[in-house]
PDBML (XML) file of the C-alpha atoms, coordinates in Angstrom:
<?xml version="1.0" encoding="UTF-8" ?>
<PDBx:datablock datablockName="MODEL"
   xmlns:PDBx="http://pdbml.pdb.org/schema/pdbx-v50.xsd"
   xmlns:xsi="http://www.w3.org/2001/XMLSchema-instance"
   xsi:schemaLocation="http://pdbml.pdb.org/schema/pdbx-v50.xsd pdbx-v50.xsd">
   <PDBx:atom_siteCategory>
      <PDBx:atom_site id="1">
         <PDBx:B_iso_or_equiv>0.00</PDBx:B_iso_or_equiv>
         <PDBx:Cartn_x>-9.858</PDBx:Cartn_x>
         <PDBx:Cartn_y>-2.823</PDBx:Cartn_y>
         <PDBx:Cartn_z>-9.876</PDBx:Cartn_z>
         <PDBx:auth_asym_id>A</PDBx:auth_asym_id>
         <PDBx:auth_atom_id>CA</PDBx:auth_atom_id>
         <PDBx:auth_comp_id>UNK</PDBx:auth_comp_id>
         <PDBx:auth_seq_id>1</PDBx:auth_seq_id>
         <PDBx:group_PDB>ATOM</PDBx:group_PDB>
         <PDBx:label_alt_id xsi:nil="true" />
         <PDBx:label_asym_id>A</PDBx:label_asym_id>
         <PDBx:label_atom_id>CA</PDBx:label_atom_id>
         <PDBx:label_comp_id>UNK</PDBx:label_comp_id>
         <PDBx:label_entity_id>1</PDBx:label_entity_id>
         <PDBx:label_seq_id>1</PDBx:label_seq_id>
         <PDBx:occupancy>1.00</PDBx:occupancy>
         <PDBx:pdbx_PDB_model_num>1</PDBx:pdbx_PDB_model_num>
         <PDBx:type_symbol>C</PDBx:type_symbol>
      </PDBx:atom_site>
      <PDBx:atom_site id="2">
         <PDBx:B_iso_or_equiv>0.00</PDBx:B_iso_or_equiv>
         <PDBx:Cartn_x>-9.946</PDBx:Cartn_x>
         <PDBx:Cartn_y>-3.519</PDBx:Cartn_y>
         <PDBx:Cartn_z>-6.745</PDBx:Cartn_z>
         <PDBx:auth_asym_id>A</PDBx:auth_asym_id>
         <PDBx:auth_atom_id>CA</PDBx:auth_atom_id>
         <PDBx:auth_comp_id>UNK</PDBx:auth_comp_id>
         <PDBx:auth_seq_id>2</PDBx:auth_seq_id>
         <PDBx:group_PDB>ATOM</PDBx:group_PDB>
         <PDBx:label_alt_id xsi:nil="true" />
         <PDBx:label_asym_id>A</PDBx:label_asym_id>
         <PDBx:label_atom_id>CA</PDBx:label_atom_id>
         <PDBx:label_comp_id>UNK</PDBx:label_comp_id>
         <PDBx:label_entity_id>1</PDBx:label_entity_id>
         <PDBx:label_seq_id>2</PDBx:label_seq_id>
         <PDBx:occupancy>1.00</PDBx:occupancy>
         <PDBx:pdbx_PDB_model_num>1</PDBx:pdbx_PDB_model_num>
         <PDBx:type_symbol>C</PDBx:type_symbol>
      </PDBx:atom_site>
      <PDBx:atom_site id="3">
         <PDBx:B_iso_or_equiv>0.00</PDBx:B_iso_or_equiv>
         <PDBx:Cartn_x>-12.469</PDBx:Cartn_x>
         <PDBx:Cartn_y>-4.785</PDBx:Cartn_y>
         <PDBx:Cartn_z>-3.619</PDBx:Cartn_z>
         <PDBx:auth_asym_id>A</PDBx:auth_asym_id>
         <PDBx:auth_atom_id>CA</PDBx:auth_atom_id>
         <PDBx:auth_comp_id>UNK</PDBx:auth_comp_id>
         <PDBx:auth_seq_id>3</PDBx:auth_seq_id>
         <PDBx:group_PDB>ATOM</PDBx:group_PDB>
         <PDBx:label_alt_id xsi:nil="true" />
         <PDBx:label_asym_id>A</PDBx:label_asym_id>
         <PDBx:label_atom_id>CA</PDBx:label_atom_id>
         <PDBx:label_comp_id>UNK</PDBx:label_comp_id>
         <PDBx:label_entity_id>1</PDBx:label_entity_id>
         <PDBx:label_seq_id>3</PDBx:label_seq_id>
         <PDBx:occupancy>1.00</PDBx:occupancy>
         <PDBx:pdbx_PDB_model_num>1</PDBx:pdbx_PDB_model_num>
         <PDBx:type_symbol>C</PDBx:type_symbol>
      </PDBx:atom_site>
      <PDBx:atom_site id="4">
         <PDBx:B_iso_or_equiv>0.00</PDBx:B_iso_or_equiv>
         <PDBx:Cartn_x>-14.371</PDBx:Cartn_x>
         <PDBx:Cartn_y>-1.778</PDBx:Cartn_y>
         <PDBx:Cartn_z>-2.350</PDBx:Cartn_z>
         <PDBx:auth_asym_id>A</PDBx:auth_asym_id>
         <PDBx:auth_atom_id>CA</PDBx:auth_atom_id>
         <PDBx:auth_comp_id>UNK</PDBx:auth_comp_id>
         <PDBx:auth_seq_id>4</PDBx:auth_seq_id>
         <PDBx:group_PDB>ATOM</PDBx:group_PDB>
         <PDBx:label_alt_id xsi:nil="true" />
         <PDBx:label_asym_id>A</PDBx:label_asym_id>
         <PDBx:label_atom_id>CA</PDBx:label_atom_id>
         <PDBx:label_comp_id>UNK</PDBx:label_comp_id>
         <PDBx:label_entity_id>1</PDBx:label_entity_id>
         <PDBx:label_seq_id>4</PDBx:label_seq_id>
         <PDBx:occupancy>1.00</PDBx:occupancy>
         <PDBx:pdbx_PDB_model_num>1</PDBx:pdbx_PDB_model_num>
         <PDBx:type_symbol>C</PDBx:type_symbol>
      </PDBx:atom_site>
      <PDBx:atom_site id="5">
         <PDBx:B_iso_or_equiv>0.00</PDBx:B_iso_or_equiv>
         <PDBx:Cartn_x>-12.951</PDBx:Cartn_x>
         <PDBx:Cartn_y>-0.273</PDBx:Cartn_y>
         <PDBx:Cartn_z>1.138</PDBx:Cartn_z>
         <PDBx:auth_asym_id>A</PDBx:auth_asym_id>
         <PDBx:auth_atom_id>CA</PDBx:auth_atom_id>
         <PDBx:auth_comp_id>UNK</PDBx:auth_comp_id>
         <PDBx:auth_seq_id>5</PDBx:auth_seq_id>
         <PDBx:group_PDB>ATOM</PDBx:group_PDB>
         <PDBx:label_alt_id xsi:nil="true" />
         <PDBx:label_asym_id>A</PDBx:label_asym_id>
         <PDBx:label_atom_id>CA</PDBx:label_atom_id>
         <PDBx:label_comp_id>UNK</PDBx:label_comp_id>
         <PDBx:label_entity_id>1</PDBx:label_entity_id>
         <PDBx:label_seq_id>5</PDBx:label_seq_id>
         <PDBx:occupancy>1.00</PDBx:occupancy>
         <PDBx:pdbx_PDB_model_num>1</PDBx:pdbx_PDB_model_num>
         <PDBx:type_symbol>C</PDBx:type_symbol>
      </PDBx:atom_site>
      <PDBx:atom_site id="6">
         <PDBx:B_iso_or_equiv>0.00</PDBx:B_iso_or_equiv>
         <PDBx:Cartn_x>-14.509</PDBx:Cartn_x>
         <PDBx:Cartn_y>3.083</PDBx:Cartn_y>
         <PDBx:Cartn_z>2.091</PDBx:Cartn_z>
         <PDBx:auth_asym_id>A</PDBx:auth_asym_id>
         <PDBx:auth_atom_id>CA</PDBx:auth_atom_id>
         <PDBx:auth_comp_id>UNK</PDBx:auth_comp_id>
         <PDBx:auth_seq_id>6</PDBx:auth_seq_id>
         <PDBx:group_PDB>ATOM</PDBx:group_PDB>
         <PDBx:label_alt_id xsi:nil="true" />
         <PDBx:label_asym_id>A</PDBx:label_asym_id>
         <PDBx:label_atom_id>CA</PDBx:label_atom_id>
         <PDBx:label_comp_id>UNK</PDBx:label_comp_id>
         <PDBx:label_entity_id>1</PDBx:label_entity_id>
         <PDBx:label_seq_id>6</PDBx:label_seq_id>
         <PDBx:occupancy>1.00</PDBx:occupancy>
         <PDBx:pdbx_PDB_model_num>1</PDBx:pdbx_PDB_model_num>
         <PDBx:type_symbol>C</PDBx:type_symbol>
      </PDBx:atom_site>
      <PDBx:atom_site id="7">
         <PDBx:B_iso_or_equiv>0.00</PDBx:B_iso_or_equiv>
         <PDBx:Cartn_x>-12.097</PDBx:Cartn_x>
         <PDBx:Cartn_y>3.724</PDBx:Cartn_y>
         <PDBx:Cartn_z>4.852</PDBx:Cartn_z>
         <PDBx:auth_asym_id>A</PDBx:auth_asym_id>
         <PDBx:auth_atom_id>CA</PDBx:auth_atom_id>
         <PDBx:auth_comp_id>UNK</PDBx:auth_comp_id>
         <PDBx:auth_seq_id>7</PDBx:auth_seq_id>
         <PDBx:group_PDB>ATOM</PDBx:group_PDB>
         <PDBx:label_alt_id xsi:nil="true" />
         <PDBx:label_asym_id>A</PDBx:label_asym_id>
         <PDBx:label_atom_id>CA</PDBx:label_atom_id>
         <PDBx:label_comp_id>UNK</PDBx:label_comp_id>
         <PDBx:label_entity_id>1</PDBx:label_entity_id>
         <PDBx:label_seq_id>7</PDBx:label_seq_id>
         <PDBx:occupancy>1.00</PDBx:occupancy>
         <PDBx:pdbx_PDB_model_num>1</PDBx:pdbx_PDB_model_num>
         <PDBx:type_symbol>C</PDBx:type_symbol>
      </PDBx:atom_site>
      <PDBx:atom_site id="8">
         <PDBx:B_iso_or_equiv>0.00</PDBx:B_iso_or_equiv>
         <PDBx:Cartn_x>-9.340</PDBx:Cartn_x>
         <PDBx:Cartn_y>3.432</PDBx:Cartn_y>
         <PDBx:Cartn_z>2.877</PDBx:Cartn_z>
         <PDBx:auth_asym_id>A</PDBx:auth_asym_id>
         <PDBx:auth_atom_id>CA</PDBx:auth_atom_id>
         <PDBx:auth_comp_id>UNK</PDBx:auth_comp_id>
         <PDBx:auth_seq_id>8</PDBx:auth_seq_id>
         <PDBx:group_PDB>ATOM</PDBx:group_PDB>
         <PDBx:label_alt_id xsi:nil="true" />
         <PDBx:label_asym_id>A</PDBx:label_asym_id>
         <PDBx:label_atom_id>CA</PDBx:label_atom_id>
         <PDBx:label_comp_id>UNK</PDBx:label_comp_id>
         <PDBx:label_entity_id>1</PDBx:label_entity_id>
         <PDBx:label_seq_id>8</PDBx:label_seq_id>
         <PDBx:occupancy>1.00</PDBx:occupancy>
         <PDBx:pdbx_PDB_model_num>1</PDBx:pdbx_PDB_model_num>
         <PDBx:type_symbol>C</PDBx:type_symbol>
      </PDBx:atom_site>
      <PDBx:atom_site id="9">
         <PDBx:B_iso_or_equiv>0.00</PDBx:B_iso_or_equiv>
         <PDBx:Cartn_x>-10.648</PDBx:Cartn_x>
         <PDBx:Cartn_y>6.014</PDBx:Cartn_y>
         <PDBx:Cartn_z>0.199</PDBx:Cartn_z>
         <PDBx:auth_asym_id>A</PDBx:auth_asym_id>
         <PDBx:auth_atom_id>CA</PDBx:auth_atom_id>
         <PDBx:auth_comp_id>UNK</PDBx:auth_comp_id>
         <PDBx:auth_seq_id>9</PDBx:auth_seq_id>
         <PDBx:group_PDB>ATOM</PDBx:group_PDB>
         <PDBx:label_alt_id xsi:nil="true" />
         <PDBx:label_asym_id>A</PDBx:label_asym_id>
         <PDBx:label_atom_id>CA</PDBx:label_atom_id>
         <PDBx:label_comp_id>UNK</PDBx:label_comp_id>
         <PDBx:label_entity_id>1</PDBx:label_entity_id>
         <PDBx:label_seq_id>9</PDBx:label_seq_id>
         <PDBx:occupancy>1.00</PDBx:occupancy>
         <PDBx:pdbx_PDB_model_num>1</PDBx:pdbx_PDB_model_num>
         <PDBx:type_symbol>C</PDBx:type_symbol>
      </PDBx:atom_site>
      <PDBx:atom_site id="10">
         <PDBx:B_iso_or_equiv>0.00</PDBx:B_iso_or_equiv>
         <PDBx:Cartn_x>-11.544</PDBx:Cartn_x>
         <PDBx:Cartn_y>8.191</PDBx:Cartn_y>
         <PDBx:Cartn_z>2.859</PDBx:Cartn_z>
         <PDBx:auth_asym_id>A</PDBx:auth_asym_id>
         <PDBx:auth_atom_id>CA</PDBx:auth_atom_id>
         <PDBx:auth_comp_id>UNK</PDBx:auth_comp_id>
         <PDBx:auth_seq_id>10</PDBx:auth_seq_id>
         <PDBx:group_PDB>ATOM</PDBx:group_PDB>
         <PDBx:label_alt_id xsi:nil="true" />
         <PDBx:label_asym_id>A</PDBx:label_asym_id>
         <PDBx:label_atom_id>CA</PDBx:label_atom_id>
         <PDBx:label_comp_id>UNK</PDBx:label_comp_id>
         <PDBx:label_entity_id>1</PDBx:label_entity_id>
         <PDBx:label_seq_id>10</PDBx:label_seq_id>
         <PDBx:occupancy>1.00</PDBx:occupancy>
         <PDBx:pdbx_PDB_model_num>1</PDBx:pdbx_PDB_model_num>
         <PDBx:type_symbol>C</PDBx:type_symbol>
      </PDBx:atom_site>
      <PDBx:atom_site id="11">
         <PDBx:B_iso_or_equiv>0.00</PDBx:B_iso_or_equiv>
         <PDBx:Cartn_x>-7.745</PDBx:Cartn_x>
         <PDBx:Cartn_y>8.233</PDBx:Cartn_y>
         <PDBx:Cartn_z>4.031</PDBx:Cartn_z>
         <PDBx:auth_asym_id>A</PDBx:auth_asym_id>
         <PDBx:auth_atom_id>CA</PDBx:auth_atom_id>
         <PDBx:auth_comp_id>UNK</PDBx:auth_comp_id>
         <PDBx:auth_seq_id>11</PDBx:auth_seq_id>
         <PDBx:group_PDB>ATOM</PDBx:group_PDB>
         <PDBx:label_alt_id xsi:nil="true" />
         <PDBx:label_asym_id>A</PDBx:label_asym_id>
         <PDBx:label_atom_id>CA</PDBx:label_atom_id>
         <PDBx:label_comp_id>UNK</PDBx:label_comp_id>
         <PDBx:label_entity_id>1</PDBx:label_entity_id>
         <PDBx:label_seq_id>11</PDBx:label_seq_id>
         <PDBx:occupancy>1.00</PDBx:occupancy>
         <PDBx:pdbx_PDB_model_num>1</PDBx:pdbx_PDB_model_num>
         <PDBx:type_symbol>C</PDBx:type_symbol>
      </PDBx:atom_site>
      <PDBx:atom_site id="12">
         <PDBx:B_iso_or_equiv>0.00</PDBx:B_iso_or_equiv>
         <PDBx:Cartn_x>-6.537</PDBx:Cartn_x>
         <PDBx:Cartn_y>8.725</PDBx:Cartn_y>
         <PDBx:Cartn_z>0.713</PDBx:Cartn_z>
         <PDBx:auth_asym_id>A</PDBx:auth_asym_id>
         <PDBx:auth_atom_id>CA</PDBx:auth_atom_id>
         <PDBx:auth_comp_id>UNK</PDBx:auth_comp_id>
         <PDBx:auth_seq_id>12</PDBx:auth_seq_id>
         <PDBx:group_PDB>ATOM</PDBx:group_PDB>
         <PDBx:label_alt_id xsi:nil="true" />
         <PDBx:label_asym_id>A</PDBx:label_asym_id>
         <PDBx:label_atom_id>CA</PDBx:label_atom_id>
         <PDBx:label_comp_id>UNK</PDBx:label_comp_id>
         <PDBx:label_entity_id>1</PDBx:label_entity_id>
         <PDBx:label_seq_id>12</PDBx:label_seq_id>
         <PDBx:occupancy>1.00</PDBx:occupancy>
         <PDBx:pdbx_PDB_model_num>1</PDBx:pdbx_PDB_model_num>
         <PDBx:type_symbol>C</PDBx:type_symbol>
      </PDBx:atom_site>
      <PDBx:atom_site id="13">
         <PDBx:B_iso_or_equiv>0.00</PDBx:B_iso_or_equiv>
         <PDBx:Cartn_x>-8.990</PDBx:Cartn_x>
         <PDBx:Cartn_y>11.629</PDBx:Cartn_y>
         <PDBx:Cartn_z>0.076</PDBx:Cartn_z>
         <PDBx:auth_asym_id>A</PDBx:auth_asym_id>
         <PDBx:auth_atom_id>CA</PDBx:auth_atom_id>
         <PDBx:auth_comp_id>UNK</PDBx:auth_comp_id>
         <PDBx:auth_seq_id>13</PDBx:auth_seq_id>
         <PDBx:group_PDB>ATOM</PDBx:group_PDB>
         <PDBx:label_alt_id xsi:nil="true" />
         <PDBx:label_asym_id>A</PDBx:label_asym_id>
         <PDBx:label_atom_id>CA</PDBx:label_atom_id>
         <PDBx:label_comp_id>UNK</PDBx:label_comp_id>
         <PDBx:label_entity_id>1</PDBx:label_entity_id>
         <PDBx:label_seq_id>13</PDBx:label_seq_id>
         <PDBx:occupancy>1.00</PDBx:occupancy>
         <PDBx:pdbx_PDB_model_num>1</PDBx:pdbx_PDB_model_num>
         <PDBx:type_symbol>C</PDBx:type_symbol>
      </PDBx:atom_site>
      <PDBx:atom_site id="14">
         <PDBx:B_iso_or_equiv>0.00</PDBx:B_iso_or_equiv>
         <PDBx:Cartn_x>-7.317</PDBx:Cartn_x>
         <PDBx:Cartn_y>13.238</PDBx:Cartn_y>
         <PDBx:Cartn_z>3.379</PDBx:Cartn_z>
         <PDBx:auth_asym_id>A</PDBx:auth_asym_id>
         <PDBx:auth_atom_id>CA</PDBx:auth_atom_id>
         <PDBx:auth_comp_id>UNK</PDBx:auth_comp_id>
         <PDBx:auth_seq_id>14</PDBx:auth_seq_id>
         <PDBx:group_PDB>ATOM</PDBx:group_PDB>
         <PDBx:label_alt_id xsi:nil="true" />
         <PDBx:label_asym_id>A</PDBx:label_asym_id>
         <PDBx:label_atom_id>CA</PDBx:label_atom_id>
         <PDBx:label_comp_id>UNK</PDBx:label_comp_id>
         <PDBx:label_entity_id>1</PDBx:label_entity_id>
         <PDBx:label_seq_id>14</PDBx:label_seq_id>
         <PDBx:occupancy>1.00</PDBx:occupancy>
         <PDBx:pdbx_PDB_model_num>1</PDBx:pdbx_PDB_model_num>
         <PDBx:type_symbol>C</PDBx:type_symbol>
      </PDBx:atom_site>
      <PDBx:atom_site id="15">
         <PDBx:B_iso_or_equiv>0.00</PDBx:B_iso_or_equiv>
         <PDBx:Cartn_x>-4.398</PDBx:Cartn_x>
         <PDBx:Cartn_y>12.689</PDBx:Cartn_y>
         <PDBx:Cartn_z>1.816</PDBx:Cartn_z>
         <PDBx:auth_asym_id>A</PDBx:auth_asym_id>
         <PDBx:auth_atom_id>CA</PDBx:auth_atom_id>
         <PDBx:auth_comp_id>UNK</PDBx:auth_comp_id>
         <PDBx:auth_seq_id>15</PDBx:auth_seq_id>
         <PDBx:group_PDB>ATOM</PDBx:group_PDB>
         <PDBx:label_alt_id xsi:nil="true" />
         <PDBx:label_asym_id>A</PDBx:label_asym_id>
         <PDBx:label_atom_id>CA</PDBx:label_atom_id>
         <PDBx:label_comp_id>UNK</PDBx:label_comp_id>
         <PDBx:label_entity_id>1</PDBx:label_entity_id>
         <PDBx:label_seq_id>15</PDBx:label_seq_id>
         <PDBx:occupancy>1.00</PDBx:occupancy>
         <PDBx:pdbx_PDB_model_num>1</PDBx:pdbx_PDB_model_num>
         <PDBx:type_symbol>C</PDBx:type_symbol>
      </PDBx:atom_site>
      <PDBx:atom_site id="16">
         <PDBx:B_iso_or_equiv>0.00</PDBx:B_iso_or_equiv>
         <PDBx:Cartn_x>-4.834</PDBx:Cartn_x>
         <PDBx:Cartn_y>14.726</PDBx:Cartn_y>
         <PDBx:Cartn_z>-1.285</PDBx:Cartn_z>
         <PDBx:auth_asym_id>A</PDBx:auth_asym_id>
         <PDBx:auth_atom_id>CA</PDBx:auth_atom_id>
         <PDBx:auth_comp_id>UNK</PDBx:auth_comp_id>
         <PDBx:auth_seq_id>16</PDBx:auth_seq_id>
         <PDBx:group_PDB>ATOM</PDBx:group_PDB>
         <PDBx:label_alt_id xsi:nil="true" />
         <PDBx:label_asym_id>A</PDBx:label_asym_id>
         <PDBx:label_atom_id>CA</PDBx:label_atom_id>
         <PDBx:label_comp_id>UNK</PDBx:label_comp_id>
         <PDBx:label_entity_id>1</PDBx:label_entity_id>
         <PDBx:label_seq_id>16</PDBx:label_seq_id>
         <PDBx:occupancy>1.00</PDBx:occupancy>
         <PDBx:pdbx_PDB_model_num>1</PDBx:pdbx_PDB_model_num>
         <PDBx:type_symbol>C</PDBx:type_symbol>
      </PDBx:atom_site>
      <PDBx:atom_site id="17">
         <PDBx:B_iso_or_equiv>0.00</PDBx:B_iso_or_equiv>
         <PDBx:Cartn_x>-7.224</PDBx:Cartn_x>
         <PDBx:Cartn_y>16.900</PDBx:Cartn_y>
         <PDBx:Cartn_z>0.245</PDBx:Cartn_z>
         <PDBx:auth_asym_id>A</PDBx:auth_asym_id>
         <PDBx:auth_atom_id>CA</PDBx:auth_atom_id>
         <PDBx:auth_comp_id>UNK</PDBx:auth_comp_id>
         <PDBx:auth_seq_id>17</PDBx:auth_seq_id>
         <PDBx:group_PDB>ATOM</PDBx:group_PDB>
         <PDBx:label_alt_id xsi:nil="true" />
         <PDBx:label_asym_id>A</PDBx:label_asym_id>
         <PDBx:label_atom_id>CA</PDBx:label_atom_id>
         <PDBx:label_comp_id>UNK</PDBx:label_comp_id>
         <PDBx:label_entity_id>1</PDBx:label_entity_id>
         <PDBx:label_seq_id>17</PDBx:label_seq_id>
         <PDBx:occupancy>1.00</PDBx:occupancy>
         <PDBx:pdbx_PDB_model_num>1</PDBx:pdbx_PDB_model_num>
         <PDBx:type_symbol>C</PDBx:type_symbol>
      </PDBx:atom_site>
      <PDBx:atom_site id="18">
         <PDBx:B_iso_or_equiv>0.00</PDBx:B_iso_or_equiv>
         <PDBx:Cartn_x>-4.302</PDBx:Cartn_x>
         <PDBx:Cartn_y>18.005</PDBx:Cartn_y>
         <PDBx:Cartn_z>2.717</PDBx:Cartn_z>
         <PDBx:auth_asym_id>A</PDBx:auth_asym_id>
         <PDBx:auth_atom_id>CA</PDBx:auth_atom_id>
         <PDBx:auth_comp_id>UNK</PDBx:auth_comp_id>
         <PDBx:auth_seq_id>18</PDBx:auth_seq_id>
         <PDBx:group_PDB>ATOM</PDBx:group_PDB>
         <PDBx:label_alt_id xsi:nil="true" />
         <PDBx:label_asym_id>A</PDBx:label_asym_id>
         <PDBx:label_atom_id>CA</PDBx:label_atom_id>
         <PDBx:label_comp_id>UNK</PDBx:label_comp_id>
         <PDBx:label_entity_id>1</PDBx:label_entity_id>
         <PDBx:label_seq_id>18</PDBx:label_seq_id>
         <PDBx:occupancy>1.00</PDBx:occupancy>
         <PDBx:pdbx_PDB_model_num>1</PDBx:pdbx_PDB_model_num>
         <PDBx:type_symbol>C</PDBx:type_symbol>
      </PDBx:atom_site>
      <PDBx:atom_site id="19">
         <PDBx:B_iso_or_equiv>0.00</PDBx:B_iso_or_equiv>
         <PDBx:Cartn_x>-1.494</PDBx:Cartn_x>
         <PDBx:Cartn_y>19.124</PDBx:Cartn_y>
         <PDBx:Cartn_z>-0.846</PDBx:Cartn_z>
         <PDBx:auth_asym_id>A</PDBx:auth_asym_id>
         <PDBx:auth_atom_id>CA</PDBx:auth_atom_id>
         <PDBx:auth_comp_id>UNK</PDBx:auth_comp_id>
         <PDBx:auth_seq_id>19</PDBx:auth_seq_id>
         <PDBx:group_PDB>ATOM</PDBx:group_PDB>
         <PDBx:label_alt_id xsi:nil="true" />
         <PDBx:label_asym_id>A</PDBx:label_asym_id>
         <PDBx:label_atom_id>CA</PDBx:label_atom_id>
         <PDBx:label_comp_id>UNK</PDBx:label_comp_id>
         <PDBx:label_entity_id>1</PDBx:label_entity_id>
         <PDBx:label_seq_id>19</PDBx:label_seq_id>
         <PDBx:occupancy>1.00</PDBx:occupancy>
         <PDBx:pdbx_PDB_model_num>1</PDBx:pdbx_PDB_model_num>
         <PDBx:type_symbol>C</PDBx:type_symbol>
      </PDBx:atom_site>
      <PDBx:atom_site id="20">
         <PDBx:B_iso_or_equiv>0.00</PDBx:B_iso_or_equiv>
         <PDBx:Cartn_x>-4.665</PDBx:Cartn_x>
         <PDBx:Cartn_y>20.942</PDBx:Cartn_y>
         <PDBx:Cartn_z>-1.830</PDBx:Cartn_z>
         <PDBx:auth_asym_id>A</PDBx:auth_asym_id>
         <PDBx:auth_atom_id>CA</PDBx:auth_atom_id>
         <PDBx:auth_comp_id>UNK</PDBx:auth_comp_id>
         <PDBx:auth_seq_id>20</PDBx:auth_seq_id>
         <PDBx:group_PDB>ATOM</PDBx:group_PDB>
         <PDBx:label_alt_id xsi:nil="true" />
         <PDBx:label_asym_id>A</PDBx:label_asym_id>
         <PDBx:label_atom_id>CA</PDBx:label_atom_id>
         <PDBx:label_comp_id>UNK</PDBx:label_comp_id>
         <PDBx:label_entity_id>1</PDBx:label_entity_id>
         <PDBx:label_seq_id>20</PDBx:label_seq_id>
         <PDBx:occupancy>1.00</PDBx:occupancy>
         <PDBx:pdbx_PDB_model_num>1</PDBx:pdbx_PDB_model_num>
         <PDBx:type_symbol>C</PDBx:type_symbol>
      </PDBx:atom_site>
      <PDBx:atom_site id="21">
         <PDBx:B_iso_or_equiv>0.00</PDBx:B_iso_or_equiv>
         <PDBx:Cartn_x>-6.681</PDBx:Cartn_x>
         <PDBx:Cartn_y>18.922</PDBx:Cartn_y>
         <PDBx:Cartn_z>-4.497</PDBx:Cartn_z>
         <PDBx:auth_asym_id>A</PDBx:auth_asym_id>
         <PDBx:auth_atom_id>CA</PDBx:auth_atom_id>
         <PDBx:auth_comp_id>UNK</PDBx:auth_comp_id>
         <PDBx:auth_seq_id>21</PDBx:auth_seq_id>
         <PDBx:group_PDB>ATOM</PDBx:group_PDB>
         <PDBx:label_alt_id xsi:nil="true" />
         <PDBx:label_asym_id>A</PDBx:label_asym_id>
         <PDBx:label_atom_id>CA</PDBx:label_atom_id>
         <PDBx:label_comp_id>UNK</PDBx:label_comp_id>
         <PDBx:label_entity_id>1</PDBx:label_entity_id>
         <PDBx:label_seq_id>21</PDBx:label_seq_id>
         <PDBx:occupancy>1.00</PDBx:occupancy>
         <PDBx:pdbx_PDB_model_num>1</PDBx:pdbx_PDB_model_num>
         <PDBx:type_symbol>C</PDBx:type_symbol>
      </PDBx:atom_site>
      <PDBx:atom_site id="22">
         <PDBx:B_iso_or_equiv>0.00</PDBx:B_iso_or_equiv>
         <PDBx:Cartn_x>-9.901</PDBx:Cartn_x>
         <PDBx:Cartn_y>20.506</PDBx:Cartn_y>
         <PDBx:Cartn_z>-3.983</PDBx:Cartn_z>
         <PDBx:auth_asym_id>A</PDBx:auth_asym_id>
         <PDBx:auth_atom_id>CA</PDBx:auth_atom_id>
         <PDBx:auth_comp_id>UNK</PDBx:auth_comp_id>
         <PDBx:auth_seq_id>22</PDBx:auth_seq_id>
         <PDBx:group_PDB>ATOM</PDBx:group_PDB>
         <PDBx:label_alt_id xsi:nil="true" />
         <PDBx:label_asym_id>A</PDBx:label_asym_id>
         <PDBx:label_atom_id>CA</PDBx:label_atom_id>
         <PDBx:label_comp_id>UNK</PDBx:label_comp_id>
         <PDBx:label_entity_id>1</PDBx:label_entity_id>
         <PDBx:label_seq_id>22</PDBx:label_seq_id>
         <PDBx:occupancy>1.00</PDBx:occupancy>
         <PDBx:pdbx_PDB_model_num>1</PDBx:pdbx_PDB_model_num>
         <PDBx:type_symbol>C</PDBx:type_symbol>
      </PDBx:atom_site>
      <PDBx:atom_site id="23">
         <PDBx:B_iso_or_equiv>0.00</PDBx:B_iso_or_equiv>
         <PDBx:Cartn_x>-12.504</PDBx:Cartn_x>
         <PDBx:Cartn_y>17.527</PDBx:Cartn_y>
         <PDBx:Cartn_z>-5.758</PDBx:Cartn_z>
         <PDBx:auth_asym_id>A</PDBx:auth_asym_id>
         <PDBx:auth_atom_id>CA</PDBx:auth_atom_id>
         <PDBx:auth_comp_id>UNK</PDBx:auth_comp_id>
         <PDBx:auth_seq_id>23</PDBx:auth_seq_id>
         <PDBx:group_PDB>ATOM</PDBx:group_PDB>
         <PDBx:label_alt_id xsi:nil="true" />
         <PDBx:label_asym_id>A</PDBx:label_asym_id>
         <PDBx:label_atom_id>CA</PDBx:label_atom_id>
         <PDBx:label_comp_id>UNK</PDBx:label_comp_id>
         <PDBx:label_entity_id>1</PDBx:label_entity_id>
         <PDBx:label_seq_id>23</PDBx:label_seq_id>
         <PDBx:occupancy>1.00</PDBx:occupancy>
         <PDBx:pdbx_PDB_model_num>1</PDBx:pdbx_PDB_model_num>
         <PDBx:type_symbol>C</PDBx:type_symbol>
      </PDBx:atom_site>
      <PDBx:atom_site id="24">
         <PDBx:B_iso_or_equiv>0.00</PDBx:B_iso_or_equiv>
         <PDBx:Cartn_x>-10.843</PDBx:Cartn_x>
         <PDBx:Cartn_y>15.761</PDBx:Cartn_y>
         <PDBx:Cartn_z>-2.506</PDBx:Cartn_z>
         <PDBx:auth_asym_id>A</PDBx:auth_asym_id>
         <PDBx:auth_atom_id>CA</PDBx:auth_atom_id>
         <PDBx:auth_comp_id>UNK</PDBx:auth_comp_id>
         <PDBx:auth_seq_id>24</PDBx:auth_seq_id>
         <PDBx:group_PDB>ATOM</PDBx:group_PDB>
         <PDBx:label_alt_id xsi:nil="true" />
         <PDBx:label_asym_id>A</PDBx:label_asym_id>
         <PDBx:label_atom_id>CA</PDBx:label_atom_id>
         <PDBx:label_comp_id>UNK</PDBx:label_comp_id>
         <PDBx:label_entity_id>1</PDBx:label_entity_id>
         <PDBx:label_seq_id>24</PDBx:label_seq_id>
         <PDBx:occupancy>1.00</PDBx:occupancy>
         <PDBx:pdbx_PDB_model_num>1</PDBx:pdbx_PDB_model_num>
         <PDBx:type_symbol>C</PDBx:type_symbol>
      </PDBx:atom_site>
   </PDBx:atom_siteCategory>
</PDBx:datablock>
């Protein structure tokens, strides 16, 4: 859905990894 950008799911897994979603 969109183009692929790993540094930008990276920062997004920090994000969710930090309120505790543990897959992230």
């Amino acid at each position: 859905g969109t183009l692929k950008n790993t540094q930008r799911a990276y920062a997004w897994f920090v994000c969710a990894a930090a309120q505790g979603v543990g897959e992230a």
